[in-house]
C-alpha atoms as a PDB file:
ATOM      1  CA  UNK A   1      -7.994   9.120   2.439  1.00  0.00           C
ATOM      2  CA  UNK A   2     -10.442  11.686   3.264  1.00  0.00           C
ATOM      3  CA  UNK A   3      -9.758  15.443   2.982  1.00  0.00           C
ATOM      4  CA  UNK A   4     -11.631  17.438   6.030  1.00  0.00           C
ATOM      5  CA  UNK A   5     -11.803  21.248   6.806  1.00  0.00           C
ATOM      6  CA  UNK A   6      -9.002  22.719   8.530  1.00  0.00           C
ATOM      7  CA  UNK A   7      -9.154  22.957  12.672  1.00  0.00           C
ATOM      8  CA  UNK A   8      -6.869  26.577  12.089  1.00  0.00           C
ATOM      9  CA  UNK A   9      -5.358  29.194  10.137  1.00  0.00           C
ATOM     10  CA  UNK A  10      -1.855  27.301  10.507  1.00  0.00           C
ATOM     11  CA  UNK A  11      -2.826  23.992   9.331  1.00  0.00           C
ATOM     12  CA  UNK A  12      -3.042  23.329   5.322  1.00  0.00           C
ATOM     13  CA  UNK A  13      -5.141  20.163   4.029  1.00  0.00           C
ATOM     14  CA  UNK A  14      -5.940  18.019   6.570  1.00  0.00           C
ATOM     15  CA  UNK A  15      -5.907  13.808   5.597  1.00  0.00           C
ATOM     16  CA  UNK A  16      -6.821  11.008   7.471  1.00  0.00           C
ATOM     17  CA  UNK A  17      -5.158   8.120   7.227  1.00  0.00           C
ATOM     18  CA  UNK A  18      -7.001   5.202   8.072  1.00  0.00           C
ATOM     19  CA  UNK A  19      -5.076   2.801   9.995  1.00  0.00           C
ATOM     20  CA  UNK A  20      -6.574  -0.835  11.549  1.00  0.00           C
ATOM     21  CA  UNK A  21      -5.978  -1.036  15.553  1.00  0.00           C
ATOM     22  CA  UNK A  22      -6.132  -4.562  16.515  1.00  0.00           C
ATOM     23  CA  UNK A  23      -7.585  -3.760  20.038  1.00  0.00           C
ATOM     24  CA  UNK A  24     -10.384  -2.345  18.598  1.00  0.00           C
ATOM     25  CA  UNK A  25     -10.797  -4.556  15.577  1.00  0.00           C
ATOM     26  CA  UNK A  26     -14.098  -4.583  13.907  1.00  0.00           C
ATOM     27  CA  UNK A  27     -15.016  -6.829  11.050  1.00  0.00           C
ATOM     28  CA  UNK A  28     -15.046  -5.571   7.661  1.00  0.00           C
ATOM     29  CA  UNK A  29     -18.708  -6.520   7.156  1.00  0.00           C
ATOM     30  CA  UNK A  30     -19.491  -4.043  10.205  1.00  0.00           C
ATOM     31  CA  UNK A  31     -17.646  -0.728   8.134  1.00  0.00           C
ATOM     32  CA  UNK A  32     -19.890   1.054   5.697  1.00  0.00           C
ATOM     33  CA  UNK A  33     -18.550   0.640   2.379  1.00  0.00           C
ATOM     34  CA  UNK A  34     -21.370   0.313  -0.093  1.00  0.00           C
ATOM     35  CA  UNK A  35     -21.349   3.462  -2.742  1.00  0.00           C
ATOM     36  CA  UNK A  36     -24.842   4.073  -1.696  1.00  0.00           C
ATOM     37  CA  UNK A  37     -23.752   5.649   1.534  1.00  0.00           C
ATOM     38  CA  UNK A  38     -23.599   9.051   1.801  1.00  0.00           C
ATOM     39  CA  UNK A  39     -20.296  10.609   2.891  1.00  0.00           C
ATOM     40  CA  UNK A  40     -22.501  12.190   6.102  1.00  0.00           C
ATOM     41  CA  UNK A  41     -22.942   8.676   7.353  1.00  0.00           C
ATOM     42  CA  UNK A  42     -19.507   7.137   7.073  1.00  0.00           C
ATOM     43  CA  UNK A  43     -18.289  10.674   8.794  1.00  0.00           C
ATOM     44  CA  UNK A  44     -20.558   9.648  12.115  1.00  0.00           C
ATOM     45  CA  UNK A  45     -19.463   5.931  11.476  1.00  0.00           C
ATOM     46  CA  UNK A  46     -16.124   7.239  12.245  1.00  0.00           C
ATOM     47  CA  UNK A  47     -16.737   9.389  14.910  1.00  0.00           C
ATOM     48  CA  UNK A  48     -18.647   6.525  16.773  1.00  0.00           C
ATOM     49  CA  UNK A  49     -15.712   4.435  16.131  1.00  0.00           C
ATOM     50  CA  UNK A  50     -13.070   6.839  17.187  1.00  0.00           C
ATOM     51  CA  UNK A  51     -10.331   3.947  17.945  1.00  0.00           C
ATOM     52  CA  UNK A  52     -10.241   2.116  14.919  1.00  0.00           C
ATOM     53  CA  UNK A  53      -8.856   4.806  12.658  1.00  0.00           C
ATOM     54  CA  UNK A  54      -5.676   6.969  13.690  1.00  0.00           C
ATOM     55  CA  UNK A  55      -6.185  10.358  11.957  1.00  0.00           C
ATOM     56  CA  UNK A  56      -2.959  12.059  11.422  1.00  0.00           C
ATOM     57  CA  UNK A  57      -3.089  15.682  10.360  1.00  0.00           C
ATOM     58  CA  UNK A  58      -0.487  18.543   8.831  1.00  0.00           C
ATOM     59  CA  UNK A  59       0.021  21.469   9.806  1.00  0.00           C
ATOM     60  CA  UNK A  60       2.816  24.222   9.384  1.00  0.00           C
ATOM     61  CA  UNK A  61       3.856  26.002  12.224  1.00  0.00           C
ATOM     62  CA  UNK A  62       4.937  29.470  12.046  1.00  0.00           C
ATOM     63  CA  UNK A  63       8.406  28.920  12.227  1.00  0.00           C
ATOM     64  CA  UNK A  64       9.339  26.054  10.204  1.00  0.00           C
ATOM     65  CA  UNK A  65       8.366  23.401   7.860  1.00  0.00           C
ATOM     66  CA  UNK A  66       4.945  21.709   7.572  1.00  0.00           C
ATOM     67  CA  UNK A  67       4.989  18.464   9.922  1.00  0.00           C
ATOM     68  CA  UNK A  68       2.112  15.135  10.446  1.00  0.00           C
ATOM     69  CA  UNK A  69       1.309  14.889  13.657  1.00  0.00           C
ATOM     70  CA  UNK A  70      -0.937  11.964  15.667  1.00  0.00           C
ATOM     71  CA  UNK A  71      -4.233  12.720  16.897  1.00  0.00           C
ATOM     72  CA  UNK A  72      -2.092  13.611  20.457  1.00  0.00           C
ATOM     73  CA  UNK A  73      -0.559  16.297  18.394  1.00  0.00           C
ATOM     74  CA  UNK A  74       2.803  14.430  18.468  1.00  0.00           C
ATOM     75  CA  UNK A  75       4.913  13.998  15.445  1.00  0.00           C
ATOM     76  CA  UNK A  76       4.401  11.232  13.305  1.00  0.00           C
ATOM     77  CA  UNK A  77       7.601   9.556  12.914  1.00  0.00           C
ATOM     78  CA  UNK A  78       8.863   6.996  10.373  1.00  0.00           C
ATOM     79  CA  UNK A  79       9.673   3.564  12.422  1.00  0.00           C
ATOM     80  CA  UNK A  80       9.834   0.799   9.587  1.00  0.00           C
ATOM     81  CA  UNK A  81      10.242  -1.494  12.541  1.00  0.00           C
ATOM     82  CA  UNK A  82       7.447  -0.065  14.923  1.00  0.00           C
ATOM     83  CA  UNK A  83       5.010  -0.383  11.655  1.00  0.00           C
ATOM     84  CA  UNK A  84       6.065  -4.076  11.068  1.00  0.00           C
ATOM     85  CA  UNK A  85       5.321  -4.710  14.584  1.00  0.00           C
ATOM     86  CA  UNK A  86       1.564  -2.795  14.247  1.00  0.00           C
ATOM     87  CA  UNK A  87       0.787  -4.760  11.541  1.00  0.00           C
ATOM     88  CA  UNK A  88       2.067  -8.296  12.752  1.00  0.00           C
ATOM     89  CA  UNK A  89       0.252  -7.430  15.961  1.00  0.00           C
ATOM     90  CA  UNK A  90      -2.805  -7.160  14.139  1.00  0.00           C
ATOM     91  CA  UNK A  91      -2.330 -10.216  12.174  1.00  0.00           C
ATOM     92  CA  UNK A  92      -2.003 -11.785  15.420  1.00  0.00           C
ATOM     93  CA  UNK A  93      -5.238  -9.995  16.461  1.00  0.00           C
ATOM     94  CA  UNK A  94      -7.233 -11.246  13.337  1.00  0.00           C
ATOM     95  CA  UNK A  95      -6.275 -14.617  12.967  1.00  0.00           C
ATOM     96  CA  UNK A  96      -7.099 -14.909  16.810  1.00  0.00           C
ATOM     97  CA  UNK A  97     -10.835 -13.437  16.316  1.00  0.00           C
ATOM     98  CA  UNK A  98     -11.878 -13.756  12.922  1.00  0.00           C
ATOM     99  CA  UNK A  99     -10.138 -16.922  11.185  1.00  0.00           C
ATOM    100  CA  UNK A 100     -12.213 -16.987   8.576  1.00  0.00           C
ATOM    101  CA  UNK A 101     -11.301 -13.115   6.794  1.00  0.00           C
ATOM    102  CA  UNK A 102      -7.564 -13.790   7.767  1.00  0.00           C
ATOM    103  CA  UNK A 103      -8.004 -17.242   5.541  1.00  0.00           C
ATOM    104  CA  UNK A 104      -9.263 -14.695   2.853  1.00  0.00           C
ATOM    105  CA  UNK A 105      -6.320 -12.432   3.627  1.00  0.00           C
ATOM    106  CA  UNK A 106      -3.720 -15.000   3.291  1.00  0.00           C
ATOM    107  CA  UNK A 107      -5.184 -16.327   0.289  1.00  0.00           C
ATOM    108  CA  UNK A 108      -4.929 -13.197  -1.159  1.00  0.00           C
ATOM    109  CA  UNK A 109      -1.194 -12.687   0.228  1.00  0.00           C
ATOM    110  CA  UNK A 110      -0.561 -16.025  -1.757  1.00  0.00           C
ATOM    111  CA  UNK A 111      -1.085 -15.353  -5.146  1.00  0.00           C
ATOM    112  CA  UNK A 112       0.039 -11.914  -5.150  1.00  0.00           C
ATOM    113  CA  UNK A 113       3.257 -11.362  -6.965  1.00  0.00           C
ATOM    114  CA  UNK A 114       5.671  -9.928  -4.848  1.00  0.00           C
ATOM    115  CA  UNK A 115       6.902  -6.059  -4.882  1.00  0.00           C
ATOM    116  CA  UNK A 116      10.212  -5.223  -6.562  1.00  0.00           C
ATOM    117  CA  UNK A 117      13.343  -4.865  -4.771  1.00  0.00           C
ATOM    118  CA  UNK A 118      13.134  -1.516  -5.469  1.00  0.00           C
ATOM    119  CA  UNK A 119       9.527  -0.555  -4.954  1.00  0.00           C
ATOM    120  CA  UNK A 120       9.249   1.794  -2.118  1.00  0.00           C
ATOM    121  CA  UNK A 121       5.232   2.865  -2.521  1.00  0.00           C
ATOM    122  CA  UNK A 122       2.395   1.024  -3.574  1.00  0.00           C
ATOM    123  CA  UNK A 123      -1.243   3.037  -5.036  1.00  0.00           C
ATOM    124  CA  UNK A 124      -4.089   1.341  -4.989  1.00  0.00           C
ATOM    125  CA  UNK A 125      -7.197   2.127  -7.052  1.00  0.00           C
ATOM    126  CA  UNK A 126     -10.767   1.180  -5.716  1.00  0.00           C
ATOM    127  CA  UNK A 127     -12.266   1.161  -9.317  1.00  0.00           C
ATOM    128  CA  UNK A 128     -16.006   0.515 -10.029  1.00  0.00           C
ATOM    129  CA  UNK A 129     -17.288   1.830 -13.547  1.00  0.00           C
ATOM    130  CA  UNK A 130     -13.791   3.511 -14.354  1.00  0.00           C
ATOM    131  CA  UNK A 131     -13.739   2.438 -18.077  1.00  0.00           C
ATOM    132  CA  UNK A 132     -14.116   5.938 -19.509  1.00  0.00           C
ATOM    133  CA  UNK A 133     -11.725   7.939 -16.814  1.00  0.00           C
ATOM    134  CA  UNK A 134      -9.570   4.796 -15.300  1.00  0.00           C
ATOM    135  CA  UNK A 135      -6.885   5.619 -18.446  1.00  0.00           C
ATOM    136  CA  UNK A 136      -6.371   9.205 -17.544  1.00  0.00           C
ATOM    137  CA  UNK A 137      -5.543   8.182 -13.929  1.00  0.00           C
ATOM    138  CA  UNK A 138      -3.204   5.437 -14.739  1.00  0.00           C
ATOM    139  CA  UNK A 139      -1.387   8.358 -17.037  1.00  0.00           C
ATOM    140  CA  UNK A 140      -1.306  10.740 -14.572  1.00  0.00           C
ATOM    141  CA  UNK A 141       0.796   8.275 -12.139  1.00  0.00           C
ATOM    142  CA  UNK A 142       2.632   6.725 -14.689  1.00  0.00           C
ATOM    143  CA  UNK A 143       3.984  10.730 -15.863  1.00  0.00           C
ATOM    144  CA  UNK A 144       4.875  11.222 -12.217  1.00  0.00           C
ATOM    145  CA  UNK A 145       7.977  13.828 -11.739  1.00  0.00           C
ATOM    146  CA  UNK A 146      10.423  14.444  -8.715  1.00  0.00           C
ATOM    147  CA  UNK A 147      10.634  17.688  -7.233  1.00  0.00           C
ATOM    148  CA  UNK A 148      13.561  18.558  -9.580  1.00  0.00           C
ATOM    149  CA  UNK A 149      11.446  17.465 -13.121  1.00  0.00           C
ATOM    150  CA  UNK A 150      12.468  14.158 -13.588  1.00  0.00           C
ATOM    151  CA  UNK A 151      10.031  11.243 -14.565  1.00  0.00           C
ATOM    152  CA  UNK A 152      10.237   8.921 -11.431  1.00  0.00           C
ATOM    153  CA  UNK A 153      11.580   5.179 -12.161  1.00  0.00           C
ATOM    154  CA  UNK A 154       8.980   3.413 -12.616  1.00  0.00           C
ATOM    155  CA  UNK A 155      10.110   0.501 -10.519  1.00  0.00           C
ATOM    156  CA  UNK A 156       9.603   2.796  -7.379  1.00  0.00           C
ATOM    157  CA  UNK A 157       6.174   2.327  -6.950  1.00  0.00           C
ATOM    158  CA  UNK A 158       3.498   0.091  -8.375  1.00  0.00           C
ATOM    159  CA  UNK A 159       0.311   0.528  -9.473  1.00  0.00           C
ATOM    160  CA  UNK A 160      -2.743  -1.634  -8.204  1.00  0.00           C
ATOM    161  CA  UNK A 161      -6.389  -1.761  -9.555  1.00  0.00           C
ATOM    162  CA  UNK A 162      -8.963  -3.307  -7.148  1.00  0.00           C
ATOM    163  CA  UNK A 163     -11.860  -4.154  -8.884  1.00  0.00           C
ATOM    164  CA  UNK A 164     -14.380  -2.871  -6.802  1.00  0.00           C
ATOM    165  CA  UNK A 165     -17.911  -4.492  -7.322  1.00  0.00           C
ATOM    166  CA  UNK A 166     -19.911  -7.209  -5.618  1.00  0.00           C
ATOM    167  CA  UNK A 167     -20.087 -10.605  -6.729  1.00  0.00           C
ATOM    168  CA  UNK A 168     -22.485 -11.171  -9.367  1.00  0.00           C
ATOM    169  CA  UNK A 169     -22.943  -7.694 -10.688  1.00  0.00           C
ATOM    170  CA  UNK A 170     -21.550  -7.000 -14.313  1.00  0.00           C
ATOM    171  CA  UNK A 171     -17.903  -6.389 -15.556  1.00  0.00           C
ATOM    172  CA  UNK A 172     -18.263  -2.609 -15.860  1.00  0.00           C
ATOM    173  CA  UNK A 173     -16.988  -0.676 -18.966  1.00  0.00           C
END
């Protein structure tokens, strides 16, 4: 997620969320992801791909609580079933025009252990020469507290390090 300035006085911390559409797919190889780009250049990668990411944004009106809304400005609404169907559609979408990274995918999809029953979030860490700091993040989740105090269960959410480096470079610290 990346944090950008606020468009008004009523809006707090904007986020966008970066969300695949499969009618604009683009392969992963095209999307700028080595840490030698500056954050300038993935910023005009995104606004020269303005379809393959749906920004959402919140804001707090003046009367009333603070509320996501779309790039339309509409509310974004939780649809387990319409975000099932997003992401089989784009499946569908992949395996139809790039075989070969959906192979990857369900490779990937195979060995994975499934979530809990009662896993409801999932965090993922990019991590790339985290030795020294990659501890104190893993506390700070795992000391996570509800809005009245309590430690959450830990079987709510799980915790998942991606080890990001390329292939032949050395294990990191």
């Amino acid at each position: 997620m990346t944090e950008i300035e606020p468009e008004s006085e009523l809006e707090t911390n904007v986020t966008v969320t970066i969300t695949p559409n499969p009618s604009t797919h683009t392969s992963l190889v095209d999307v700028p992801y080595d840490s030698s780009d500056r954050l300038s250049s993935t910023q005009a990668w995104l606004k020269d791909h303005p379809d393959i990411y749906r920004p959402y944004r919140k804001i707090k009106p003046e009367h009333g609580n603070e509320i996501w809304i779309d790039k339309d400005n509409n509310p974004v609404v939780r649809d387990v079933e319409r975000e099932r169907s997003e992401i089989k559609a784009y499946l569908k979408y992949l395996r139809d025009t790039d075989p070969k990274h959906y192979e990857q995918l369900q490779k990937l999809k195979d060995e994975a252990a499934p979530m809990g029953d009662k896993t409801r979030v999932a965090v993922n860490i990019p991590a790339w020469m985290e030795g020294s700091t990659i501890y104190r993040t893993l506390v700070l989740y795992s000391h996570q507290v509800d809005s009245k105090g309590c430690k959450l269960d830990p079987d709510t959410y799980e915790i998942n390090i991606i080890v990001n480096r390329r292939k032949g470079d050395a294990p990191d610290n």
